[in-house]
N, C-alpha and C. Protein backbone atom coordinates (compact mmCIF):
# COMPACT_ATOMS: atom_id res chain seq x y z
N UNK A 1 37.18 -23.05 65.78
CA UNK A 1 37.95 -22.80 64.57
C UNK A 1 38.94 -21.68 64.86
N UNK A 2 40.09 -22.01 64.82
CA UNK A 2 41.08 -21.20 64.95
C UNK A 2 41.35 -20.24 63.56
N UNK A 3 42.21 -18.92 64.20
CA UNK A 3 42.00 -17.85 62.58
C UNK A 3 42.90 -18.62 61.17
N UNK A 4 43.50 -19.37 61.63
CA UNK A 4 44.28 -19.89 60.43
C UNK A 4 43.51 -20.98 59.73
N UNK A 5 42.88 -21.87 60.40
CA UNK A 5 41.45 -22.72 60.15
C UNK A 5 40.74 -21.76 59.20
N UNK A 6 40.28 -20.95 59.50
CA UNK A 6 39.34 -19.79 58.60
C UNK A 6 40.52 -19.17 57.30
N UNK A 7 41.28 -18.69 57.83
CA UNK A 7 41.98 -18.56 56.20
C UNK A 7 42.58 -19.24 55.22
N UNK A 8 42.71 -20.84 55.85
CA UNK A 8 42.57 -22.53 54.65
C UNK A 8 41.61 -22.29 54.05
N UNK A 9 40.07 -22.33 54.81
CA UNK A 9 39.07 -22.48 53.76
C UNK A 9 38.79 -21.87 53.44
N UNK A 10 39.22 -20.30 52.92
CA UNK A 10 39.25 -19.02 52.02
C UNK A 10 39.73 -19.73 50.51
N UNK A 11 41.35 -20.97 50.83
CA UNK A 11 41.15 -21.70 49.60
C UNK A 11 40.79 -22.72 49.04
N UNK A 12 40.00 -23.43 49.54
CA UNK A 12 39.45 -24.62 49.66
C UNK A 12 38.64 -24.67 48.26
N UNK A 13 38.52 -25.69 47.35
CA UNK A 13 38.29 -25.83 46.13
C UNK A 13 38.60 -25.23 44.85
N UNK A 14 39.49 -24.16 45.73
CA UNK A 14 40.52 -23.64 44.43
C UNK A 14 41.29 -24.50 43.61
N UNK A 15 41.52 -24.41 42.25
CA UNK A 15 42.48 -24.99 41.58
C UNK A 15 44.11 -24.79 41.65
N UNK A 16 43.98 -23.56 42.15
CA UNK A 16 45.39 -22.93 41.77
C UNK A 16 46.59 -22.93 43.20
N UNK A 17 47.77 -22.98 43.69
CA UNK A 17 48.08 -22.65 44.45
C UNK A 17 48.06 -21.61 45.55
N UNK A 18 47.27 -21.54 46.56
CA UNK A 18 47.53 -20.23 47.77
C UNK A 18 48.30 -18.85 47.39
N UNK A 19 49.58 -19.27 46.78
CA UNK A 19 50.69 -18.30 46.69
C UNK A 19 50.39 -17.76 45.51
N UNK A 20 50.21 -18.26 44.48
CA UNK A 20 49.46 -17.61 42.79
C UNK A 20 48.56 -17.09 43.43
N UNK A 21 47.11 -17.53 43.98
CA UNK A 21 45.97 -16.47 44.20
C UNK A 21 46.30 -15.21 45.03
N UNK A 22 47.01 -15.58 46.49
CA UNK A 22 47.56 -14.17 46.79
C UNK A 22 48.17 -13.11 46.12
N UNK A 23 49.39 -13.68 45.38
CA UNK A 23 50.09 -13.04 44.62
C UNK A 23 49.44 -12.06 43.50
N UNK A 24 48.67 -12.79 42.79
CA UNK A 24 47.62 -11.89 41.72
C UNK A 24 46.42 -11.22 42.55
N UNK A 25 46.20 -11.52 43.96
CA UNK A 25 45.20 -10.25 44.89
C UNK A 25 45.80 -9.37 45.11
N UNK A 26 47.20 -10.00 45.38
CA UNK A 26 47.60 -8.28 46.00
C UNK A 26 48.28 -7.23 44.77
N UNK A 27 48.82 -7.74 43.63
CA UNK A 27 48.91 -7.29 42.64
C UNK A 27 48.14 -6.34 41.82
N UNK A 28 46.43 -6.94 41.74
CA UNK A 28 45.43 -6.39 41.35
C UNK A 28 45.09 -5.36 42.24
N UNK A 29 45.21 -5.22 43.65
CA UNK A 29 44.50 -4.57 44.32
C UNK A 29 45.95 -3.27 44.51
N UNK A 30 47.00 -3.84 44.29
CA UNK A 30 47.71 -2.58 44.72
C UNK A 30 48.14 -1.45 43.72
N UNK A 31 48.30 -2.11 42.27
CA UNK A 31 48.61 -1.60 41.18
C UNK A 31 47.48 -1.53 40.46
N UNK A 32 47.15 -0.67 38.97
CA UNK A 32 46.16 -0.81 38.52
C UNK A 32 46.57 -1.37 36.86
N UNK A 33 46.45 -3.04 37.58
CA UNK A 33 46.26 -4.06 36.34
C UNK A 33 44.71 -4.41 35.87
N UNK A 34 45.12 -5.03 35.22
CA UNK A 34 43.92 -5.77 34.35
C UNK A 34 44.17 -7.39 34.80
N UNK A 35 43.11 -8.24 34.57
CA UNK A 35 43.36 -9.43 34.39
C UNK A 35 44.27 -9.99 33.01
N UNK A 36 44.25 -9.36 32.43
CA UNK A 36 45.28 -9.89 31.52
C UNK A 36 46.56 -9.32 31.60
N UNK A 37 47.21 -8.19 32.34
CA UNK A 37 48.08 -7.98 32.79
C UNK A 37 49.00 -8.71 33.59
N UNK A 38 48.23 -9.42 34.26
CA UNK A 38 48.42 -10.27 35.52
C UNK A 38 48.68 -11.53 34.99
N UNK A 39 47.75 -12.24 33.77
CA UNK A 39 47.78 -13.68 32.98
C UNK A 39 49.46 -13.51 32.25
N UNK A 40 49.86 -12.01 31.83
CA UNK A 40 50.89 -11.85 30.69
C UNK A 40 52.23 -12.06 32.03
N UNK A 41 52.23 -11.52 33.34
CA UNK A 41 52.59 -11.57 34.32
C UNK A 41 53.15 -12.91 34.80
N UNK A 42 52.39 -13.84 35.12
CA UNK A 42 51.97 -15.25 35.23
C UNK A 42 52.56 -15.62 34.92
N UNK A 43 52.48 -16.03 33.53
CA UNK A 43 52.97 -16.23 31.79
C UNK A 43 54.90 -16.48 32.29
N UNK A 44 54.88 -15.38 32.13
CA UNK A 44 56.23 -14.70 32.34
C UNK A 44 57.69 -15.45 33.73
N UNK A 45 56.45 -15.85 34.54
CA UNK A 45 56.72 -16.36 35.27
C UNK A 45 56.66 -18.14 35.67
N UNK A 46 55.99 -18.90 34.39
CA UNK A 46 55.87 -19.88 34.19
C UNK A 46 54.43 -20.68 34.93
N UNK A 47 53.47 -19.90 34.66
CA UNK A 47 52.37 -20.27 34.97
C UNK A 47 51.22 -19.59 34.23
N UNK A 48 50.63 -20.79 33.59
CA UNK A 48 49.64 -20.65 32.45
C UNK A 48 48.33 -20.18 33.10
N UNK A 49 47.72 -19.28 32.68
CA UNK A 49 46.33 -18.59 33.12
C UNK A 49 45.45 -18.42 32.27
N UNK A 50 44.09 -18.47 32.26
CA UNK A 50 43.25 -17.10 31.52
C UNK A 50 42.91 -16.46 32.45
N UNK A 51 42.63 -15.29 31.87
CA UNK A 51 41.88 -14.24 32.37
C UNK A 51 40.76 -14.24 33.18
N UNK A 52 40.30 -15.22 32.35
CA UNK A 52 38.83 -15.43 33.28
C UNK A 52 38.77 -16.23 34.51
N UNK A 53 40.18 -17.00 34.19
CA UNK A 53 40.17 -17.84 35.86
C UNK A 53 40.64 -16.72 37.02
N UNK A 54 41.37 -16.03 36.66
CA UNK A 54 41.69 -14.47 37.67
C UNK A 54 40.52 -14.14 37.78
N UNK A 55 39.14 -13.76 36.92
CA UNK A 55 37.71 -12.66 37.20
C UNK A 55 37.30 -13.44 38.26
N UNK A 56 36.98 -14.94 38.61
CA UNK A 56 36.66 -15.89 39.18
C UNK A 56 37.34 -15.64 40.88
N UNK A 57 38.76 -14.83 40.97
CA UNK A 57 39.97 -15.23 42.44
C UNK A 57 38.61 -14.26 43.40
């Protein structure tokens, strides 16, 4: 298994696109949001969220 092999199935049965889940990790982790910060974020940007599907990334 090559390292890029291993970071596909980091998303493997996700619902959401690669680029949304990164995007709201590195968001959460660099700034100090909330999950609903991030959903109003989203939002804003034309992609529907709850909150609770972010507690879940």
């Amino acid at each position: 298994m090559t390292p890029s092999d291993s970071a596909l199935d980091l998303f493997k049965g996700q619902h959401l696109d690669r680029e949304v889940i990164v995007l709201c990790v590195r968001w959460y982790l660099s700034f100090k949001l909330s999950s609903r910060d991030l959903v109003q974020m989203m939002s804003e940007r034309g992609i529907a969220l709850a909150h609770t599907t972010i507690l879940k990334l």
